[in-house]
PDB file of N, CA and C in Angstrom:
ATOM      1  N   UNK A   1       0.819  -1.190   0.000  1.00  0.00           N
ATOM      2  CA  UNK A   1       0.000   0.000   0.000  1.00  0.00           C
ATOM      3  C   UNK A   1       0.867   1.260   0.000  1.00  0.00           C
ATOM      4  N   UNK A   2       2.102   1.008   0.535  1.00  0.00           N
ATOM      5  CA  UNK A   2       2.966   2.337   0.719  1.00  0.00           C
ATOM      6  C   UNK A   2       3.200   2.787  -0.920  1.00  0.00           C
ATOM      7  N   UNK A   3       3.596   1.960  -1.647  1.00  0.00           N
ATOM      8  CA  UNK A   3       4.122   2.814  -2.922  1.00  0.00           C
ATOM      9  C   UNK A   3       2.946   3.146  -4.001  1.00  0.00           C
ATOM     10  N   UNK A   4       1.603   3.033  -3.192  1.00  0.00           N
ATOM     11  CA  UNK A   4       0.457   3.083  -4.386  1.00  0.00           C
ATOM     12  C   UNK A   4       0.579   4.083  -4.161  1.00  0.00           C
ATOM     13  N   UNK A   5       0.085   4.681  -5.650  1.00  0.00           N
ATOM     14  CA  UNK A   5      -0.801   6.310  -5.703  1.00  0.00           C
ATOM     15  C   UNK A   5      -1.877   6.691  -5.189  1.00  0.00           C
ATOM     16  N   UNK A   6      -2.537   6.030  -5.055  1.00  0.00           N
ATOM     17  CA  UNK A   6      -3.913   5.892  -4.470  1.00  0.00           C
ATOM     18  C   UNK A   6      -4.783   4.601  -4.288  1.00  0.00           C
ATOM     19  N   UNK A   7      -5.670   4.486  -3.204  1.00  0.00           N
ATOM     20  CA  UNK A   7      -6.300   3.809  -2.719  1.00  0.00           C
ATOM     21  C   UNK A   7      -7.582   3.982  -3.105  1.00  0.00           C
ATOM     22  N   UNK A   8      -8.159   2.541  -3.500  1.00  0.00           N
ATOM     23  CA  UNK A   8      -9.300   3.478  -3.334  1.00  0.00           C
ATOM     24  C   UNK A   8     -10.419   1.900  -2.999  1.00  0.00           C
ATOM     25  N   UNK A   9     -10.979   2.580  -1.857  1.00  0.00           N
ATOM     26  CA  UNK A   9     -11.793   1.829  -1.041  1.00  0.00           C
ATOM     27  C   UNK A   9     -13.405   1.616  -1.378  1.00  0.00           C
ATOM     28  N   UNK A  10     -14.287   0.820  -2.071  1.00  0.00           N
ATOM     29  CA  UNK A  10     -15.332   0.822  -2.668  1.00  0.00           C
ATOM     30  C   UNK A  10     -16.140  -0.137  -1.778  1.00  0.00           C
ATOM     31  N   UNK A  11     -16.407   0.196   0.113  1.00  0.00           N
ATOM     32  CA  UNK A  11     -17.154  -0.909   0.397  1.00  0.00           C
ATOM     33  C   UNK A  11     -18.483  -0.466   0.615  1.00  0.00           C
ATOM     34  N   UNK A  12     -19.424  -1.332   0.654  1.00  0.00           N
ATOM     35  CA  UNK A  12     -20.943  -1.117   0.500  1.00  0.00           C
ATOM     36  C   UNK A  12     -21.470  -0.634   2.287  1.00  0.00           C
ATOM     37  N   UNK A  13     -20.729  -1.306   3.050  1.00  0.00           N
ATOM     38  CA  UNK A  13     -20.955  -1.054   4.306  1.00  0.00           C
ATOM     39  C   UNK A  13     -19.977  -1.067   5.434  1.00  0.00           C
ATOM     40  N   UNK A  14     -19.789  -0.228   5.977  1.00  0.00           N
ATOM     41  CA  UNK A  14     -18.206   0.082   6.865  1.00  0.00           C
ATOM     42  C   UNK A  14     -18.778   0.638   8.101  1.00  0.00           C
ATOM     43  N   UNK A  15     -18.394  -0.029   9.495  1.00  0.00           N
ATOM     44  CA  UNK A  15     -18.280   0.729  10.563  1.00  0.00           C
ATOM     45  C   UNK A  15     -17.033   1.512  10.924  1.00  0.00           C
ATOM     46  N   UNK A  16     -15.228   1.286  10.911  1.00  0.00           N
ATOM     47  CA  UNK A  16     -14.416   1.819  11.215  1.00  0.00           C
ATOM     48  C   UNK A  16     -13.662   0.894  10.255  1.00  0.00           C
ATOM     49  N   UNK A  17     -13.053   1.630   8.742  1.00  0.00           N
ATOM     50  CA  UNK A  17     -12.494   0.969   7.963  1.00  0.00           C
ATOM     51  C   UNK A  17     -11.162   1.120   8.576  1.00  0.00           C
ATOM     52  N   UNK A  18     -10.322   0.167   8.709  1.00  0.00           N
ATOM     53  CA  UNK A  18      -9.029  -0.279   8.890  1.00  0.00           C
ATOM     54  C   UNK A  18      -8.383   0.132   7.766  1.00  0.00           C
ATOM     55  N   UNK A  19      -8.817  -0.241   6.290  1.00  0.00           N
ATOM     56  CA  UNK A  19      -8.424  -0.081   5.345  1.00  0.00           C
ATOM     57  C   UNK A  19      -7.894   1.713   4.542  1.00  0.00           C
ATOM     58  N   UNK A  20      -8.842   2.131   5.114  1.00  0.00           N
ATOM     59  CA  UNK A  20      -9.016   4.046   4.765  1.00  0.00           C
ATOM     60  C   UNK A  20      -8.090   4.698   5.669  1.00  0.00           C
ATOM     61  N   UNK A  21      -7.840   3.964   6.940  1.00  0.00           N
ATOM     62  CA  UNK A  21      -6.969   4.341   8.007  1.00  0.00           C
ATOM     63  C   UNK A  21      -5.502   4.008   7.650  1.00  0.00           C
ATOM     64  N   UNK A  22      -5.122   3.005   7.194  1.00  0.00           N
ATOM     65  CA  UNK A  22      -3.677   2.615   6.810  1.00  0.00           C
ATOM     66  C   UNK A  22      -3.415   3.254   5.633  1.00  0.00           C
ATOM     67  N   UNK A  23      -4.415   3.829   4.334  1.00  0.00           N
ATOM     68  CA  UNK A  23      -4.141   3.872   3.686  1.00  0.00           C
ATOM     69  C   UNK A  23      -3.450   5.863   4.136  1.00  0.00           C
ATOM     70  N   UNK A  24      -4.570   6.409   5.142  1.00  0.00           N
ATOM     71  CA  UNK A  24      -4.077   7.670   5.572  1.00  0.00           C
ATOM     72  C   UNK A  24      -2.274   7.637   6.541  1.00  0.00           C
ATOM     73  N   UNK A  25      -2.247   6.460   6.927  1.00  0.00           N
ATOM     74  CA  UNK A  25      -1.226   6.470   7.856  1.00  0.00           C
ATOM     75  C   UNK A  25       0.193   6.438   6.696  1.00  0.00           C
ATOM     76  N   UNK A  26       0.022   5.489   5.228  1.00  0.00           N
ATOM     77  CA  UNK A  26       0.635   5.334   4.775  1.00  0.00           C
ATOM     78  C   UNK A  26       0.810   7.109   3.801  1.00  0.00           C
ATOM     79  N   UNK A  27       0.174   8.236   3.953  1.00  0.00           N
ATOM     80  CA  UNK A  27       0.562   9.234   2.870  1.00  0.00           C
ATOM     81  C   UNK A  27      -0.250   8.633   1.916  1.00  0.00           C
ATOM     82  N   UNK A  28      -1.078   8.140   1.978  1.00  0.00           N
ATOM     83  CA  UNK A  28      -0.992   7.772   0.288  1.00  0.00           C
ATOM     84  C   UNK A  28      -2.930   8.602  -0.112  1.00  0.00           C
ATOM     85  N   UNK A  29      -2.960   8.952  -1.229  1.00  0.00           N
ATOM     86  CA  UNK A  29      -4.735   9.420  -0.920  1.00  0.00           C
ATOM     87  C   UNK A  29      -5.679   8.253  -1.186  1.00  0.00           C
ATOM     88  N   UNK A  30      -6.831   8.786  -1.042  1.00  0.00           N
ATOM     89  CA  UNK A  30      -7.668   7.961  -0.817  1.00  0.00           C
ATOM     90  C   UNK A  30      -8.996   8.310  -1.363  1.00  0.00           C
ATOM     91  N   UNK A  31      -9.735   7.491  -2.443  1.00  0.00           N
ATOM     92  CA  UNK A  31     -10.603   7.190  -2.273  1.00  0.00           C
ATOM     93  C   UNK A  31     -11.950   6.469  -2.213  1.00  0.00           C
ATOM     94  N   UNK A  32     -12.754   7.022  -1.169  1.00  0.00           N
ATOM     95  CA  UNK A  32     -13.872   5.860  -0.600  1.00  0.00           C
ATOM     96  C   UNK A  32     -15.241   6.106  -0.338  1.00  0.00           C
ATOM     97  N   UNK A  33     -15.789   4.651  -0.597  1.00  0.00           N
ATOM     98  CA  UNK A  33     -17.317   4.956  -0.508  1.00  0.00           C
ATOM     99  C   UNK A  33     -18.082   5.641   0.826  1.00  0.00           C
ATOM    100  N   UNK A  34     -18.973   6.447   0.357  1.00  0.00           N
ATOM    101  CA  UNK A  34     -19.648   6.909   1.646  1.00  0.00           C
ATOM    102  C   UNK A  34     -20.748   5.978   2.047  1.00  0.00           C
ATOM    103  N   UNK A  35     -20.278   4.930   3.036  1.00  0.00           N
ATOM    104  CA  UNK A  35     -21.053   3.842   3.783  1.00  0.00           C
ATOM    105  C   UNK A  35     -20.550   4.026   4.819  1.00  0.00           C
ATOM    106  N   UNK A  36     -20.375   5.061   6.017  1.00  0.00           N
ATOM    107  CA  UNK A  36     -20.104   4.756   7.108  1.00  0.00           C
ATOM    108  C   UNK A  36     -19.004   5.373   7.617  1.00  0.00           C
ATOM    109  N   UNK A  37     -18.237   4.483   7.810  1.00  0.00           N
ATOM    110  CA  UNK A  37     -16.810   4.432   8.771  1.00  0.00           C
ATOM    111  C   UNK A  37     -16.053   6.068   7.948  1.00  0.00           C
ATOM    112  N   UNK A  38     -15.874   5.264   6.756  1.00  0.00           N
ATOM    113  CA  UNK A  38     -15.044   6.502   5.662  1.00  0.00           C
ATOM    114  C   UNK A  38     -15.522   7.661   5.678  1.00  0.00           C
ATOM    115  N   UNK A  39     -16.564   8.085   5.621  1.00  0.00           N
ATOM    116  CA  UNK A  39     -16.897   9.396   6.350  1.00  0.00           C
ATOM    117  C   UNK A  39     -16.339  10.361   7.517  1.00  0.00           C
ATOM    118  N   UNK A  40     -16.269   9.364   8.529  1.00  0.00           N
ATOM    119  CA  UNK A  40     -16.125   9.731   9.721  1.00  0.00           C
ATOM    120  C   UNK A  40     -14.301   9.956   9.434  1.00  0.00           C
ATOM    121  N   UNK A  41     -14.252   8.955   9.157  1.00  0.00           N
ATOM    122  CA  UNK A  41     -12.347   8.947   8.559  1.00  0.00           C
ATOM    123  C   UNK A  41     -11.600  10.397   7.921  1.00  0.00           C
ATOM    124  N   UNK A  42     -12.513  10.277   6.772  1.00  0.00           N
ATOM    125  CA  UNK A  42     -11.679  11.603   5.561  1.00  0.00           C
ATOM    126  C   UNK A  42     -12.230  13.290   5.927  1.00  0.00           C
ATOM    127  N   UNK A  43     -13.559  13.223   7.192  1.00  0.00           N
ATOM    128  CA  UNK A  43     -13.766  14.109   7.163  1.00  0.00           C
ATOM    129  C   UNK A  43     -14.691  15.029   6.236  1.00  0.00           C
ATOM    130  N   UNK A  44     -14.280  16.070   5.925  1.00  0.00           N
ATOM    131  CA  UNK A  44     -14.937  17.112   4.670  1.00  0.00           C
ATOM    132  C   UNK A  44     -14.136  17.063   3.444  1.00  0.00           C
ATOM    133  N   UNK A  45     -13.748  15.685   3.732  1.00  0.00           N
ATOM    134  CA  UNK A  45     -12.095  15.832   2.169  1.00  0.00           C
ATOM    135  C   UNK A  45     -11.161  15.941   2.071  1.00  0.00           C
ATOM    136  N   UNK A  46     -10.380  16.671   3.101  1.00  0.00           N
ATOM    137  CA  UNK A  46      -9.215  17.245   3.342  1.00  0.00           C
ATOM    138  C   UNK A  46      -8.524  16.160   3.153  1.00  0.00           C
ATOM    139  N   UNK A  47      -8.853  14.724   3.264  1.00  0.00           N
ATOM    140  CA  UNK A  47      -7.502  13.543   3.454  1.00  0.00           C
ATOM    141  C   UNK A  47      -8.202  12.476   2.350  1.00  0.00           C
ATOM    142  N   UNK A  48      -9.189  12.527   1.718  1.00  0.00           N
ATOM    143  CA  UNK A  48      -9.690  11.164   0.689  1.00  0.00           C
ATOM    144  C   UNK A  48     -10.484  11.916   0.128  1.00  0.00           C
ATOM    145  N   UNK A  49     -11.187  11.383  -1.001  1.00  0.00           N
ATOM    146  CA  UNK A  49     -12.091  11.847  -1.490  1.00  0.00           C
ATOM    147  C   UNK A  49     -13.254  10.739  -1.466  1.00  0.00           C
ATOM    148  N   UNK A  50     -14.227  11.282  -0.630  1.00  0.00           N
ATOM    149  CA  UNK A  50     -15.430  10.639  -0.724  1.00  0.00           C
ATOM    150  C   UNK A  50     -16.826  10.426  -1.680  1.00  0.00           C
ATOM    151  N   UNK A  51     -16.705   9.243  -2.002  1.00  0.00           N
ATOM    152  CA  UNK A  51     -17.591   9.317  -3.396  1.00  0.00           C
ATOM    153  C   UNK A  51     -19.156   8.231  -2.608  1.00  0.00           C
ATOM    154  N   UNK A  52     -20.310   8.595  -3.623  1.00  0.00           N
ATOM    155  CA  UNK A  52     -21.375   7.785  -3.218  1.00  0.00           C
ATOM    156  C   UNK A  52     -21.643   6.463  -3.519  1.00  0.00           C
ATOM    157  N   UNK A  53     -21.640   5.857  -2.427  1.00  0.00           N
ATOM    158  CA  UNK A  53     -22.121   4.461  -2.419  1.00  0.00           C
ATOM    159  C   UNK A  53     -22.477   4.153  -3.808  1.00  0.00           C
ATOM    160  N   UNK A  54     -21.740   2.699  -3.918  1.00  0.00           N
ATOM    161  CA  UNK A  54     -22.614   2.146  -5.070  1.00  0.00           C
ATOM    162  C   UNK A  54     -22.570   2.997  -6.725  1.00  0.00           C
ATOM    163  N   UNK A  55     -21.700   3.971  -7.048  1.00  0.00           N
ATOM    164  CA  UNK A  55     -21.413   4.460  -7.829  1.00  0.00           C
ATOM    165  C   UNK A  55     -20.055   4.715  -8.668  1.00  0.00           C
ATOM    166  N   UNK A  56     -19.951   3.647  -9.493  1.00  0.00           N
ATOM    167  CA  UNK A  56     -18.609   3.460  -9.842  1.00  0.00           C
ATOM    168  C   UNK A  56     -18.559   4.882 -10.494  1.00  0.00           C
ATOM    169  N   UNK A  57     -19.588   5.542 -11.278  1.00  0.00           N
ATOM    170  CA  UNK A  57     -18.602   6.539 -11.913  1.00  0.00           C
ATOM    171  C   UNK A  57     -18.652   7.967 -11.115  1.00  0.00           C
ATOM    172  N   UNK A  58     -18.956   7.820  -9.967  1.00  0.00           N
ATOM    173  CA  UNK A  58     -18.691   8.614  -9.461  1.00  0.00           C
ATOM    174  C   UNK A  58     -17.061   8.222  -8.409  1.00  0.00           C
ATOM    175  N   UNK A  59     -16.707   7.134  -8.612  1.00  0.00           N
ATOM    176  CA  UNK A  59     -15.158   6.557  -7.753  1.00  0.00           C
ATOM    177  C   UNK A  59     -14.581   6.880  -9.266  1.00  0.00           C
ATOM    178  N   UNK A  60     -15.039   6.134 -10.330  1.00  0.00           N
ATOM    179  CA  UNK A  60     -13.859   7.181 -11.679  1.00  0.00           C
ATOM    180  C   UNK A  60     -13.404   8.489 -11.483  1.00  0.00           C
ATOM    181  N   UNK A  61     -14.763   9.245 -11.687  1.00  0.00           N
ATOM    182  CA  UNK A  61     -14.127  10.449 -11.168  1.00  0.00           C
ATOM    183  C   UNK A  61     -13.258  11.136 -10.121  1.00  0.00           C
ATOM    184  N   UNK A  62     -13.479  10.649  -9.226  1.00  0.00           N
ATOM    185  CA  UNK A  62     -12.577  11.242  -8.287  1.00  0.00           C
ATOM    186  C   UNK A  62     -11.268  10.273  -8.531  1.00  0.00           C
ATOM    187  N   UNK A  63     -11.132   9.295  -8.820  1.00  0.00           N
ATOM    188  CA  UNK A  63      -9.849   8.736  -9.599  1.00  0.00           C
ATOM    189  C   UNK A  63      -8.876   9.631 -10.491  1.00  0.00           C
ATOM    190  N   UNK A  64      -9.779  10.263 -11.363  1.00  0.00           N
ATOM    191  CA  UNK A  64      -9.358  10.825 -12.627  1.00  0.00           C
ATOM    192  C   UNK A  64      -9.174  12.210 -12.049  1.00  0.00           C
ATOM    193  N   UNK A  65      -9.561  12.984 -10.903  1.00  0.00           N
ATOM    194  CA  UNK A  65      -9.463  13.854 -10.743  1.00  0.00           C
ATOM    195  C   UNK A  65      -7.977  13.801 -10.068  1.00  0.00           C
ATOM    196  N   UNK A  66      -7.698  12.879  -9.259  1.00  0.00           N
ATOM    197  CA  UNK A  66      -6.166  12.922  -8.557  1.00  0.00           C
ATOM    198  C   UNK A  66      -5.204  12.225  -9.137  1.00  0.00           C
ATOM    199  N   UNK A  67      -5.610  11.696 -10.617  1.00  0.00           N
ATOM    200  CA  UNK A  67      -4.549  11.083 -11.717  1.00  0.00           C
ATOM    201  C   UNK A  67      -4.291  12.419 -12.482  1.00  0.00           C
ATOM    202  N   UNK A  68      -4.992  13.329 -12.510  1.00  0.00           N
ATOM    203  CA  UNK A  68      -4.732  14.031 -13.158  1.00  0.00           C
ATOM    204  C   UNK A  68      -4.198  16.041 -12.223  1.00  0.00           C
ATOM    205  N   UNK A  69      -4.157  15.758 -11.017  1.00  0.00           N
ATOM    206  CA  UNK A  69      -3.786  17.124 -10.258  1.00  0.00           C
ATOM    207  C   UNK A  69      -2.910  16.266  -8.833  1.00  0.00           C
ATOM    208  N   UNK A  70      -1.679  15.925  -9.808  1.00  0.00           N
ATOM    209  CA  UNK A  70      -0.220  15.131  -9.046  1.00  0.00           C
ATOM    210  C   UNK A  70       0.011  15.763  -7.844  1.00  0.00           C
ATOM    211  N   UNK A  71      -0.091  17.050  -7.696  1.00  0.00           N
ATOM    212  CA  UNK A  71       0.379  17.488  -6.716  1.00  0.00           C
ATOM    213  C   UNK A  71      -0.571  17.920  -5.677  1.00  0.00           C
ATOM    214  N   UNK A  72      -2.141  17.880  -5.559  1.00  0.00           N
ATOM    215  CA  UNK A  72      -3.244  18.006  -4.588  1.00  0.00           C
ATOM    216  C   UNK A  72      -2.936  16.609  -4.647  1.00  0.00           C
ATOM    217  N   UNK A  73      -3.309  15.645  -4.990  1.00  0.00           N
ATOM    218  CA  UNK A  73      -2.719  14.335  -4.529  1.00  0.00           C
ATOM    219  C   UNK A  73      -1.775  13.978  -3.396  1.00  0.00           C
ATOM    220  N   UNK A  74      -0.622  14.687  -3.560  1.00  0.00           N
ATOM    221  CA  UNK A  74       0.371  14.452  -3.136  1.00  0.00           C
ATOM    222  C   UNK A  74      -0.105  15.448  -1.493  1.00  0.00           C
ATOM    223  N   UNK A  75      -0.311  16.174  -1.433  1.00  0.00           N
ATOM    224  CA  UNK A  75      -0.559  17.212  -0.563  1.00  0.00           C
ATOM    225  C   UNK A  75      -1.734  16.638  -0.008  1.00  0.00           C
ATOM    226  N   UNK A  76      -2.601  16.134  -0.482  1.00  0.00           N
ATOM    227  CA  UNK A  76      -3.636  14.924   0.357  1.00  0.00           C
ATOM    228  C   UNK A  76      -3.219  14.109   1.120  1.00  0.00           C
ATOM    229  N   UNK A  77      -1.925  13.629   0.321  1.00  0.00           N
ATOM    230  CA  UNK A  77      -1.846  12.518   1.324  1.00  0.00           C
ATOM    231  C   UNK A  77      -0.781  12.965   2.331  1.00  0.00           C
ATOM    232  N   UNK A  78      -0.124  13.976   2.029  1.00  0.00           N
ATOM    233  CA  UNK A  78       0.649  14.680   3.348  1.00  0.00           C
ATOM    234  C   UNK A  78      -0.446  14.937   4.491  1.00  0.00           C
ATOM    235  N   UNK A  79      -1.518  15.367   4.132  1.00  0.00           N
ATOM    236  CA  UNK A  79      -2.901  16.003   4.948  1.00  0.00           C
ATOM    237  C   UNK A  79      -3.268  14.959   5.784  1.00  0.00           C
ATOM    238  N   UNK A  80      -3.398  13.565   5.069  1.00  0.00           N
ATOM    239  CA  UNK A  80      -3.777  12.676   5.594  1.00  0.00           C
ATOM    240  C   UNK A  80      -3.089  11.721   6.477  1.00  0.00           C
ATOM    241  N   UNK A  81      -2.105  11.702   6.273  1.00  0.00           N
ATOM    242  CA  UNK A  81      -0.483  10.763   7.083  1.00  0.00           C
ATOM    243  C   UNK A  81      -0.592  11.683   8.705  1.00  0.00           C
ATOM    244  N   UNK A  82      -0.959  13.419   8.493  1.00  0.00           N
ATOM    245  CA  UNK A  82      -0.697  14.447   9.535  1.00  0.00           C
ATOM    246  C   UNK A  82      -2.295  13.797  10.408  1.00  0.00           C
ATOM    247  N   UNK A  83      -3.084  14.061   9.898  1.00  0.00           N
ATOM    248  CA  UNK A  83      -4.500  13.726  10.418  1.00  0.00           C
ATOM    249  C   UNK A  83      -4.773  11.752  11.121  1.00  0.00           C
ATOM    250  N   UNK A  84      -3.471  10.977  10.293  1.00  0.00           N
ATOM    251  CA  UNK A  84      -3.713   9.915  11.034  1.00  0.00           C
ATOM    252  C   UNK A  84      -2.525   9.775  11.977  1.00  0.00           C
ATOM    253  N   UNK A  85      -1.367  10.606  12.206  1.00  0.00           N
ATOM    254  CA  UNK A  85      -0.864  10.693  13.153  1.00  0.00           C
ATOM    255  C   UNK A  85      -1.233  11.402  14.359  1.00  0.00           C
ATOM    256  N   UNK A  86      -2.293  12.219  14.688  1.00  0.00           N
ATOM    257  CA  UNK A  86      -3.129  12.583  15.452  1.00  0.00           C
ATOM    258  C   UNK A  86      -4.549  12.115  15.871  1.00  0.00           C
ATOM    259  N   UNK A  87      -5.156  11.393  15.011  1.00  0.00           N
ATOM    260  CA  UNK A  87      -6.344  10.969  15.006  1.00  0.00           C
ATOM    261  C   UNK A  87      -6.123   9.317  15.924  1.00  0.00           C
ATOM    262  N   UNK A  88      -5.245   8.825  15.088  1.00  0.00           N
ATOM    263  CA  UNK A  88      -5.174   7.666  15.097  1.00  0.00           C
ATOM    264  C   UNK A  88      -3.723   6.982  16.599  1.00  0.00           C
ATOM    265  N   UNK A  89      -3.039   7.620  16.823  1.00  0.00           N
ATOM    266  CA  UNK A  89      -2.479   7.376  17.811  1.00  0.00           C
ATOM    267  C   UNK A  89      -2.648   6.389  18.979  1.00  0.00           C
ATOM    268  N   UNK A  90      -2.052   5.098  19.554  1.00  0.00           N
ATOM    269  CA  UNK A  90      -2.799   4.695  20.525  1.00  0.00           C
ATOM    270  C   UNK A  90      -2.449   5.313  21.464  1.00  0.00           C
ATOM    271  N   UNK A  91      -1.256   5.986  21.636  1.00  0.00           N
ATOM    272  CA  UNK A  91      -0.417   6.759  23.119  1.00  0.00           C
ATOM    273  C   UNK A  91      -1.567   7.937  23.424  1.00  0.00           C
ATOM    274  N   UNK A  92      -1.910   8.289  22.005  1.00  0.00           N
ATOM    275  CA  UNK A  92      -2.790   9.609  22.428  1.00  0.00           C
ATOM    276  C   UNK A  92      -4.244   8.902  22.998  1.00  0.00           C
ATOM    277  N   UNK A  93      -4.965   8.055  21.867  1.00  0.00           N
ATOM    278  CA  UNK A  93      -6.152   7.685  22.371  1.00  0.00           C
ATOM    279  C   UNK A  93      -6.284   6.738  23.485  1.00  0.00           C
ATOM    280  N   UNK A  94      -5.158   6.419  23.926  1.00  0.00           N
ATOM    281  CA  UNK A  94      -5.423   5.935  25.596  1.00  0.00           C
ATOM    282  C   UNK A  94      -5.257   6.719  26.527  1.00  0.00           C
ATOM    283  N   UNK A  95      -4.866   7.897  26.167  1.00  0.00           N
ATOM    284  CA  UNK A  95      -4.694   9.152  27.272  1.00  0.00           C
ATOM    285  C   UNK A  95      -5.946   9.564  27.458  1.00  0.00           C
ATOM    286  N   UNK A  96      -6.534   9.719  26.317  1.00  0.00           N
ATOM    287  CA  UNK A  96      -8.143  10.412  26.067  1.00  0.00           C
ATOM    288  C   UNK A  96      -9.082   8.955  26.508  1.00  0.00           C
ATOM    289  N   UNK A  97      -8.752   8.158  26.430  1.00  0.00           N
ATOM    290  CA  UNK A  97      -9.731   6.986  27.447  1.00  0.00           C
ATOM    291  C   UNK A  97      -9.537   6.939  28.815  1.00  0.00           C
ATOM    292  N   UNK A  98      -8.453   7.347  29.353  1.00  0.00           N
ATOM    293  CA  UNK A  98      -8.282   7.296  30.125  1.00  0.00           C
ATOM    294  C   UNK A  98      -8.578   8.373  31.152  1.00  0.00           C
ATOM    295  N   UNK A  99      -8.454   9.879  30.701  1.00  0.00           N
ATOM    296  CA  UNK A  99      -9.139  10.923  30.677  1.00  0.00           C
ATOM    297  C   UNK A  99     -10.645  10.687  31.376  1.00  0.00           C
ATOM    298  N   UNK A 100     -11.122  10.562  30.348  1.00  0.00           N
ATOM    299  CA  UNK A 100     -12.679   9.817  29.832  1.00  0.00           C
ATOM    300  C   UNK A 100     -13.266   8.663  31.330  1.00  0.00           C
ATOM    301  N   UNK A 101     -11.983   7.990  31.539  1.00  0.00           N
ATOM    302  CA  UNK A 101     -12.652   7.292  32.651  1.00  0.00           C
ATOM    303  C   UNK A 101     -12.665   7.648  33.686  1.00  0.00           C
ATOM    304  N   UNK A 102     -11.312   8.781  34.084  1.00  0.00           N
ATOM    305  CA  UNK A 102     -11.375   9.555  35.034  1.00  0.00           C
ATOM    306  C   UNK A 102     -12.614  10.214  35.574  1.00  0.00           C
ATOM    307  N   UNK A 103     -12.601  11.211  34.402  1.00  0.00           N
ATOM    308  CA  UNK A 103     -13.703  12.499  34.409  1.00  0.00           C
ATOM    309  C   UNK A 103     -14.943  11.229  34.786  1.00  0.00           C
ATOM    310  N   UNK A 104     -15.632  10.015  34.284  1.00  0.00           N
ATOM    311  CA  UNK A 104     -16.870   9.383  34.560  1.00  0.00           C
ATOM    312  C   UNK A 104     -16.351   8.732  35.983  1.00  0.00           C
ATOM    313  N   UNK A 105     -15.317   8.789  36.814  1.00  0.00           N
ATOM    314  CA  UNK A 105     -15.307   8.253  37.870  1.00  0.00           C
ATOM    315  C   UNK A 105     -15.632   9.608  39.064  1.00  0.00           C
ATOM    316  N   UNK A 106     -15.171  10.305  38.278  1.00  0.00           N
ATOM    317  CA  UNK A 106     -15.118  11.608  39.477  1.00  0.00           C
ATOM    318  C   UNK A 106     -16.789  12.265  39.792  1.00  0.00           C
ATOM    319  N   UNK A 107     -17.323  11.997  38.571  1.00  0.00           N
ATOM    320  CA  UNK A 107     -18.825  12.382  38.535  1.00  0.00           C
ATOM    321  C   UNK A 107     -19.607  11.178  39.130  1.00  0.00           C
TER     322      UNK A 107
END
């Protein structure tokens, strides 16, 4: 996955894609169906491009759009490597669970 140009994730139904996540951790862009998980993942765009369920030519397009503008591509997936090194962290998200259990113990 590291040396692809892009990823691109076409599942019909996703709670927390693993797949959209490695592909952000790896730099690389992304894009994926809006069923779920991938949503929550790419955000408003800034890190994949989210296309509609069940619509291949709408995943062409956004294919053809980052085969063809090399360098928003490239800057996507810088966006996205930054967003899954913060998002995705376990050092961080066990601080924030842990946080989390605090704050519900103290109340």
């Amino acid at each position: 996955m590291k040396s692809a140009d892009v990823v691109v994730y076409l599942s019909e139904s996703e709670a927390f894609s693993m797949v959209c996540r490695e592909a952000l951790t790896y730099g690389v862009p992304l894009v994926a169906s809006d069923c779920g998980g991938p949503r929550e993942i790419l955000g408003d765009g800034r890190f994949g491009l989210l296309v509609r369920n069940r619509d291949p030519g709408d995943a062409a397009e956004a294919m053809l759009k980052l085969a063809t503008n090399p360098a928003w591509a490239e800057d996507m997936g810088r966006r996205g490597a930054a967003h899954a090194r913060e998002s995705f962290n376990m050092i961080v998200s066990s601080r924030k669970l842990a946080n989390l259990y605090d704050e519900v113990m103290r109340s």
